[in-house]
Protein backbone atom coordinates (compact mmCIF):
# COMPACT_ATOMS: atom_id res chain seq x y z
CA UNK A 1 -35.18 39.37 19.61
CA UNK A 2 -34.12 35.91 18.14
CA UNK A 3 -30.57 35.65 18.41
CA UNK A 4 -28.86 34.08 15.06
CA UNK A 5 -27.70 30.57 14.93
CA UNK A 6 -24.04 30.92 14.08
CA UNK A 7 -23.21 28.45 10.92
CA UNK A 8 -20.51 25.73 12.43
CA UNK A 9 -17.08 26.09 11.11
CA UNK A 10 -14.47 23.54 10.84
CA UNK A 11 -13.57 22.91 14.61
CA UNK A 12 -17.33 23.14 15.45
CA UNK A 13 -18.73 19.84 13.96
CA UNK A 14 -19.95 17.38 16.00
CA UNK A 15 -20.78 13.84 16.03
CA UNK A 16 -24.85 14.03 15.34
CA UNK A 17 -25.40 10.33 16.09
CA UNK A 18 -27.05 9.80 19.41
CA UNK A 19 -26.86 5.69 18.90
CA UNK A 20 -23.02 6.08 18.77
CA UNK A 21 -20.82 7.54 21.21
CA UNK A 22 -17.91 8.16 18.64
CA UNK A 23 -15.17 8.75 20.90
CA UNK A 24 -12.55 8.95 18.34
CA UNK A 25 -14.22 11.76 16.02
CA UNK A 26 -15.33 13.95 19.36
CA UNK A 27 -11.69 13.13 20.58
CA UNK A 28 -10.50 14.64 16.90
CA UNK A 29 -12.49 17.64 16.96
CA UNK A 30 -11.40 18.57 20.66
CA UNK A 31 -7.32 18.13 19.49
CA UNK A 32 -8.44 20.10 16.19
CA UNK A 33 -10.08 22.94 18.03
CA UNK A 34 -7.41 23.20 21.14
CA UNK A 35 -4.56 22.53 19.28
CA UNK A 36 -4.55 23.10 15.77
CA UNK A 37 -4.76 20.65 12.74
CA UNK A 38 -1.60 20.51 12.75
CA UNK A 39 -0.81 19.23 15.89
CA UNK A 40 -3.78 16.63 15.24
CA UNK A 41 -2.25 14.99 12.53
CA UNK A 42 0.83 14.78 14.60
CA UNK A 43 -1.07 12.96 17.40
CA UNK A 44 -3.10 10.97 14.63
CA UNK A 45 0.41 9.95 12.88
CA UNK A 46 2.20 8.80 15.82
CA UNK A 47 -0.84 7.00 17.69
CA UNK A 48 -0.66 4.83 13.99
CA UNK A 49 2.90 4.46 14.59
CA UNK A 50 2.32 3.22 17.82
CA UNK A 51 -0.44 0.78 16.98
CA UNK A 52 1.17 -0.60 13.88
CA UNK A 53 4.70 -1.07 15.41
CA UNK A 54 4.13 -3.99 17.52
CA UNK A 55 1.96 -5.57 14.92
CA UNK A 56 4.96 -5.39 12.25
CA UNK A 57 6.81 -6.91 15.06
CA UNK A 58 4.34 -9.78 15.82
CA UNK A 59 4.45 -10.27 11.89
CA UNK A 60 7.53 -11.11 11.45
CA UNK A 61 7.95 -13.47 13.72
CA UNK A 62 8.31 -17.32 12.00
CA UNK A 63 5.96 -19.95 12.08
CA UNK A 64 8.14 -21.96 15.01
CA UNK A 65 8.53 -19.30 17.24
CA UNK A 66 4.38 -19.04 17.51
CA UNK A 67 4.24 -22.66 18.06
CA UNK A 68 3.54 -23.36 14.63
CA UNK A 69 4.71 -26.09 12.22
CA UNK A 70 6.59 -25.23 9.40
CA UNK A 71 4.44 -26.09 5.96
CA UNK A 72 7.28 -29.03 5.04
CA UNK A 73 6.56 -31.12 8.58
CA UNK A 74 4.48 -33.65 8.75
CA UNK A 75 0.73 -32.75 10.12
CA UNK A 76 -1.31 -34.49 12.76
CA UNK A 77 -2.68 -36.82 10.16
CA UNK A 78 0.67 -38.25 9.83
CA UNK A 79 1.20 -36.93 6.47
CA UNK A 80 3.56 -34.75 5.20
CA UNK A 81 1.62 -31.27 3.86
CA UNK A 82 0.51 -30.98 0.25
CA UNK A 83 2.16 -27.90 -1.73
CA UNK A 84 -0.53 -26.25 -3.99
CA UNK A 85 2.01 -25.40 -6.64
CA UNK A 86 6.25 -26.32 -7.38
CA UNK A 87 8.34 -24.32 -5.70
CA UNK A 88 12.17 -23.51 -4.78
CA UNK A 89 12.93 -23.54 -1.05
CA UNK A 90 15.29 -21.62 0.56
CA UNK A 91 17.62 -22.71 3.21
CA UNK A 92 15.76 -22.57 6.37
CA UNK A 93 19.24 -22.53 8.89
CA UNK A 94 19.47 -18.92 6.80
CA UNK A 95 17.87 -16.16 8.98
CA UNK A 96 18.38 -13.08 7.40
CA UNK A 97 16.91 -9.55 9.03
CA UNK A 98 14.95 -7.06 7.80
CA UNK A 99 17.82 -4.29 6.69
CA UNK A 100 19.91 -7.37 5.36
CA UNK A 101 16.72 -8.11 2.97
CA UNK A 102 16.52 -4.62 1.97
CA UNK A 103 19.87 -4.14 0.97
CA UNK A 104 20.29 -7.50 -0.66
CA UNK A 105 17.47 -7.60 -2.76
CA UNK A 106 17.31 -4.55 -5.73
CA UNK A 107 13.42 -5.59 -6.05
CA UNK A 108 12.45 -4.64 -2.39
CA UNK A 109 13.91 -1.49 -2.84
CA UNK A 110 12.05 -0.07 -5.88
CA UNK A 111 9.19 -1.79 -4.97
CA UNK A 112 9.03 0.27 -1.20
CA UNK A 113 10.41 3.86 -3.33
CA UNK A 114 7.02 3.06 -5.34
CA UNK A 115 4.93 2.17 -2.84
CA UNK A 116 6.03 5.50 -1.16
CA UNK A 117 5.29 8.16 -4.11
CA UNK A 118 2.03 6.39 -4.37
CA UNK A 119 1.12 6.58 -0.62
CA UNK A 120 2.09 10.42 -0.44
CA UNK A 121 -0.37 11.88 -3.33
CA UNK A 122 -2.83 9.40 -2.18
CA UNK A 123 -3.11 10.51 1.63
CA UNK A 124 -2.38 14.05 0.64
CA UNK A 125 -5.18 13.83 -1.46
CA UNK A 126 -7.76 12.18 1.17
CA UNK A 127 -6.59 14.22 3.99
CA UNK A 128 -7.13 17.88 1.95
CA UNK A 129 -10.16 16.78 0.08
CA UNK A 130 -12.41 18.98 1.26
CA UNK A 131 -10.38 22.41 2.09
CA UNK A 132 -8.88 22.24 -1.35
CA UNK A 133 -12.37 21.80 -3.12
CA UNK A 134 -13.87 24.69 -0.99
CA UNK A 135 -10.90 26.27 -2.15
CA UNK A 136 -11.56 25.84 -6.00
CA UNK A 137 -15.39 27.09 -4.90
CA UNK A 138 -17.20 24.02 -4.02
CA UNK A 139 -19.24 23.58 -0.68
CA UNK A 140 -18.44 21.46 2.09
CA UNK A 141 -21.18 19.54 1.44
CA UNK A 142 -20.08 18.48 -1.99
CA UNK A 143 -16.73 17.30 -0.77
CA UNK A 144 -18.35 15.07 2.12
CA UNK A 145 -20.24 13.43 -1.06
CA UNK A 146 -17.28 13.02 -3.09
CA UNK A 147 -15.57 11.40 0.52
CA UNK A 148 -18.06 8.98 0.67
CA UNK A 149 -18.36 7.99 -3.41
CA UNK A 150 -14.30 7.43 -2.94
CA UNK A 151 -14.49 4.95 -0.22
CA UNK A 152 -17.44 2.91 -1.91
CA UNK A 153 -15.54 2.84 -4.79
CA UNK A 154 -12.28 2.25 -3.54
CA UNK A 155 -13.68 -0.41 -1.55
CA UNK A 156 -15.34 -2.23 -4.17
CA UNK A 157 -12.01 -1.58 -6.76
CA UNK A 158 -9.88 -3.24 -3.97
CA UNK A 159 -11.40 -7.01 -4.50
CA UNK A 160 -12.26 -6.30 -7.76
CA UNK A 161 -8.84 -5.40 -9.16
CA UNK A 162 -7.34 -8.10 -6.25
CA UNK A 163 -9.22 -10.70 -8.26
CA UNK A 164 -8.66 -9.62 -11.75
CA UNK A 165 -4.95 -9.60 -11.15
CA UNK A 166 -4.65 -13.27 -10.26
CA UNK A 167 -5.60 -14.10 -13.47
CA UNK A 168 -3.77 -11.67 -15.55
CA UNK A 169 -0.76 -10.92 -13.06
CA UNK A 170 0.54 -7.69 -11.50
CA UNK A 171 2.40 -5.75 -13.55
CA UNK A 172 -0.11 -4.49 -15.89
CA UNK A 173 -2.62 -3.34 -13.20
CA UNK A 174 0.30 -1.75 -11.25
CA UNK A 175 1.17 -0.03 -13.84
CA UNK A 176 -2.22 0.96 -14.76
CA UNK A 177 -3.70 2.01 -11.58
CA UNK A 178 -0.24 4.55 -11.07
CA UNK A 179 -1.05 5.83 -14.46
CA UNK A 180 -4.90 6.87 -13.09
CA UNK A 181 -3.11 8.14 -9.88
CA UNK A 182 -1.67 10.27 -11.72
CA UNK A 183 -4.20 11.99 -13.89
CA UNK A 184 -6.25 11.80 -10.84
CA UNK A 185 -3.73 14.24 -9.13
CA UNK A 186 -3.31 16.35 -12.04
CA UNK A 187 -7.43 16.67 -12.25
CA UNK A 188 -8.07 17.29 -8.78
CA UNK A 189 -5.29 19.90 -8.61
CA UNK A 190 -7.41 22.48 -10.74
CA UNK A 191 -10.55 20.83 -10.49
CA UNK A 192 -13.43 23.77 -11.61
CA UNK A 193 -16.34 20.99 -12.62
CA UNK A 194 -18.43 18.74 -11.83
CA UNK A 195 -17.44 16.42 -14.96
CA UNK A 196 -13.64 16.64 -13.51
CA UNK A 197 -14.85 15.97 -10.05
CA UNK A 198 -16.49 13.05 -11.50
CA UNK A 199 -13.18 11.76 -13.63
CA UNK A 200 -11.33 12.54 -10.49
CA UNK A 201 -13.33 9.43 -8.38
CA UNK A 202 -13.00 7.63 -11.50
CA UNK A 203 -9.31 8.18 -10.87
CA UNK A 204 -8.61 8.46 -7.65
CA UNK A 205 -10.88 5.73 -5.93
CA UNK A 206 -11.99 2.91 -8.14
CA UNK A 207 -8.30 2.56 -9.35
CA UNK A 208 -5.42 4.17 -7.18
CA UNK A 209 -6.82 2.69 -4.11
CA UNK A 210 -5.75 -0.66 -4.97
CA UNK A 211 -1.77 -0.10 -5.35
CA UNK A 212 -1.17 -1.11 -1.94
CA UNK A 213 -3.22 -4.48 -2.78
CA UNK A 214 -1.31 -5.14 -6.29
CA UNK A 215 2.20 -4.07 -4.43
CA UNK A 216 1.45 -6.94 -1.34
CA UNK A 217 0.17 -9.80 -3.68
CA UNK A 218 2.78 -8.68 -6.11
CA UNK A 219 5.85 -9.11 -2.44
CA UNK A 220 3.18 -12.63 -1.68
CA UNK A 221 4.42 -13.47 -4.87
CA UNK A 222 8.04 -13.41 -4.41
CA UNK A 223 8.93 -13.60 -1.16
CA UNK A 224 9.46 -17.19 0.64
CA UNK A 225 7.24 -17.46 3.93
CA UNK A 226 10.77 -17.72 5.77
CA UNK A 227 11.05 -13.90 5.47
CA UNK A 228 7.78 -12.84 3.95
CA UNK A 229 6.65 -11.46 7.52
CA UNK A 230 9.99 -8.91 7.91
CA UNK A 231 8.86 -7.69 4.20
CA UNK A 232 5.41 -6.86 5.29
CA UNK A 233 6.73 -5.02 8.09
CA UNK A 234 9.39 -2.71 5.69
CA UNK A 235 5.75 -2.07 3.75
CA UNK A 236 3.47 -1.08 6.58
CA UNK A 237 6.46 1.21 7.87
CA UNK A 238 6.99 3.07 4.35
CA UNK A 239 3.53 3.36 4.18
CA UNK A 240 2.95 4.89 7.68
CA UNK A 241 5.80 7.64 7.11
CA UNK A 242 5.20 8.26 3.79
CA UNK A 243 1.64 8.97 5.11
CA UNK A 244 2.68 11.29 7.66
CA UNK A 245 4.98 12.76 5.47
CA UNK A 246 3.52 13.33 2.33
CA UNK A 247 0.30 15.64 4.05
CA UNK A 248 2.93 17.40 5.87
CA UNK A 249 5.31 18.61 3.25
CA UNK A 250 2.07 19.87 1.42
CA UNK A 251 0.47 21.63 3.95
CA UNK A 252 3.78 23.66 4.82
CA UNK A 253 3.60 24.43 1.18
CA UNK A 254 0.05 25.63 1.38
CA UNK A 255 0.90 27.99 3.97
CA UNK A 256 3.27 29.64 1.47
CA UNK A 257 1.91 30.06 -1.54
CA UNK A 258 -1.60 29.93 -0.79
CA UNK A 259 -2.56 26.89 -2.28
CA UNK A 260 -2.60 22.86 -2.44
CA UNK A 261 -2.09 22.79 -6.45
CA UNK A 262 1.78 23.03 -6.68
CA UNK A 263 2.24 19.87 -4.10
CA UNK A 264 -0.51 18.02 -5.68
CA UNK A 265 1.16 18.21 -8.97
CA UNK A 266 4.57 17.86 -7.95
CA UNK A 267 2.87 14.10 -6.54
CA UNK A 268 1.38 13.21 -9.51
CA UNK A 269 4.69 13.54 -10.75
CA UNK A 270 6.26 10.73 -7.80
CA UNK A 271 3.48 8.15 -9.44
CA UNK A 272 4.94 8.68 -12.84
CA UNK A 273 8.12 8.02 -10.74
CA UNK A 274 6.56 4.95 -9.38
CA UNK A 275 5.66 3.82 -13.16
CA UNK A 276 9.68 3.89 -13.56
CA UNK A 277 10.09 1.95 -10.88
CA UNK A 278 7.46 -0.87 -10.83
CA UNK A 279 9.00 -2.08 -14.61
CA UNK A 280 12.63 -2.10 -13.04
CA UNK A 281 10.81 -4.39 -9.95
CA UNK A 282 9.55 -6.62 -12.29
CA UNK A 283 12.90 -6.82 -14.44
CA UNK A 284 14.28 -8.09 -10.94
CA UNK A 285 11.96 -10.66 -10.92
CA UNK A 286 13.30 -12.87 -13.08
CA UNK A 287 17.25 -12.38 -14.03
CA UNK A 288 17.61 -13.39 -17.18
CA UNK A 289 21.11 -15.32 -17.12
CA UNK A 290 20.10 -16.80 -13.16
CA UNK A 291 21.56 -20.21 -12.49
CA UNK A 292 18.57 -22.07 -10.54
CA UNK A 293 18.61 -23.10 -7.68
CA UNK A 294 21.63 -21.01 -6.50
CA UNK A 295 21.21 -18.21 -7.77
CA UNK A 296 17.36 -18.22 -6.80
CA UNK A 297 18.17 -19.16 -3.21
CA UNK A 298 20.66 -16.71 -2.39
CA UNK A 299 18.46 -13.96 -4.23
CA UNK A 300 15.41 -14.98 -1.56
CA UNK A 301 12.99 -16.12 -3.71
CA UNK A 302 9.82 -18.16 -3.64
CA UNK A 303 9.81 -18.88 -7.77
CA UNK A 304 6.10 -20.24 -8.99
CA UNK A 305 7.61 -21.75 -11.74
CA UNK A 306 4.96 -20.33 -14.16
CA UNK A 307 5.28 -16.67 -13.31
CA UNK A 308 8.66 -15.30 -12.93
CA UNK A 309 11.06 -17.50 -14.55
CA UNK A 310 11.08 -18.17 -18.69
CA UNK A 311 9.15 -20.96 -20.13
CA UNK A 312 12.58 -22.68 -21.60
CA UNK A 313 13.54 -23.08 -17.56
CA UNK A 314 9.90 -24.35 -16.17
CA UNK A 315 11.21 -27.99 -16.71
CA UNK A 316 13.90 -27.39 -15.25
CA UNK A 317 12.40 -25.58 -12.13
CA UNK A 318 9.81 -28.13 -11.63
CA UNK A 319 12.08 -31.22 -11.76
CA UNK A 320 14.43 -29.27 -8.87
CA UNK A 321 11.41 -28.36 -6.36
CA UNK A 322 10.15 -31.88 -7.11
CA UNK A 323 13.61 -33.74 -6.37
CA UNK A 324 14.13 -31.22 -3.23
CA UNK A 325 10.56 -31.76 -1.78
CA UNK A 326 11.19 -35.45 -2.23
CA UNK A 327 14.83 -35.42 -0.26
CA UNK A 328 12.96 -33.11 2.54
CA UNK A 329 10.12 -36.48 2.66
């Protein structure tokens, strides 16, 4: 009598490459199968933390204390460096740290609140891809296809929208891609079709993905180097709790009333949230009564002169960072 192959459940797959060892997804499926998914994520959350911690740290560290030179000394050539574009410098004697920048600066604030309700429906949505589609009826199978079409496209939206928005600027496509987010959530919630499957990648991974891109060019933007490091390093930590977070909150849910659909929704309603928010950021871009420099300097800013101030001021702007980089000479 031929005994039955049992079909593989969830804590039975296996890595089927024989080329690869893949440590890290046997390593998953032991934790998932010993100790619960739950207690996986836990372990996958805080090895992140771990990992990303000391590179925030590194980060944020300024150009001197690496054994750099600062862009405004003079190079080996003998020549004092070349600035691509006019811009307002900030007094280098003033160090500020990172909880003094958050609480200083009203655009850092909405700008990590956004960056958070964008990163929770986002990772919730990865994370419970597949059990919420088997859920609504579809196979396994067709949620490891719809995995892979969302990191193609995601991958391919990153540069794409990366590129576009340094000719057109960040607002817009902020803006935009939240809006998608959105609908994305809303679709994939009660998803029943292939055609809303389909909308949902459309969604989901060749526009949502690139938030986090848009936010960082957006802080590139606006930030001087002097503290642009100990800004990157507020962003990578709102992005790894909101990460943890986010999946968590829903899956407690889940075990409640049965289903992903009420957390998914409540999330698409954080990235209308984060719509709210990303105008006010940009608002704080550019004060409209500011008195430059002062009022420029103490606000932290590195101004290009042709983005975030109005046109009436540009003169103005550019004859400052030209007299200031000539004093510095």
């Amino acid at each position: 009598m031929v005994q039955e192959e049992a079909r593989p459940g969830h804590r039975d797959v296996q890595c089927q490459r024989r080329d690869r060892p893949c440590f890290i997804v046997r390593g998953v499926v032991w934790l998932e199968g010993a100790y619960g998914w739950r207690t996986t994520a836990l372990v996958i959350a805080v090895g992140a933390v771990v990992v990303t911690w000391p590179l925030a740290r590194f980060i944020k560290r300024s150009p001197s204390e690496l054994g750099l030179k600062p862009e405004d000394e003079e190079t080996a050539g003998g020549g004092s460096a070349e600035r691509l574009s006019p811009r307002l410098l900030e007094e280098r004697s003033h160090r500020l740290s990172a909880g003094e920048l958050v609480f200083r600066n009203r655009f850092l604030i909405v700008t990590l609140l956004a960056q958070a309700c964008i990163t929770i429906g986002n990772t919730t949505a990865n994370l419970f891809l597949i059990p919420h589609l088997e859920e609504r009826g579809f196979s396994a199978a067709t949620g490891g296809w719809v995995a892979l079409v969302l990191g193609v496209t995601g991958a391919v939206a990153i540069f794409t929208t990366g590129w576009y928005s340094d000719r057109v600027g960040r607002k817009r496509l902020m803006i935009l891609t939240m809006v998608l987010q959105a609908v994305g959530l809303l679709v994939f919630a009660y998803v029943s079709s292939i055609w809303m499957l389909v909308l949902f990648v459309v969604c989901n991974g060749a526009f949502a993905r690139s938030v986090t891109t848009l936010v960082s060019a957006a802080i590139a933007d606006y930030y001087s180097e002097e503290h642009r490091g100990r800004v990157f390093s507020l962003l990578t930590a709102v992005f790894a709790l909101s990460a943890f977070a986010g999946p968590q909150i829903a899956a407690v849910v889940r075990d409640h009333v049965g289903s992903y659909s009420p957390m998914l929704v409540a999330y698409a309603g954080l990235s209308i949230l984060a719509i709210f928010l990303t105008a006010a950021a940009s608002r704080a871009m550019a004060p409209a009564k500011a008195t430059l420099p002062s009022d420029a300097i103490r606000g932290l800013l590195l101004v290009p002169c042709d983005r975030l101030v109005p046109q009436e001021e540009r003169r103005a702007c550019l004859s400052i960072s030209a007299s200031t980089t000539s004093s510095s000479r």
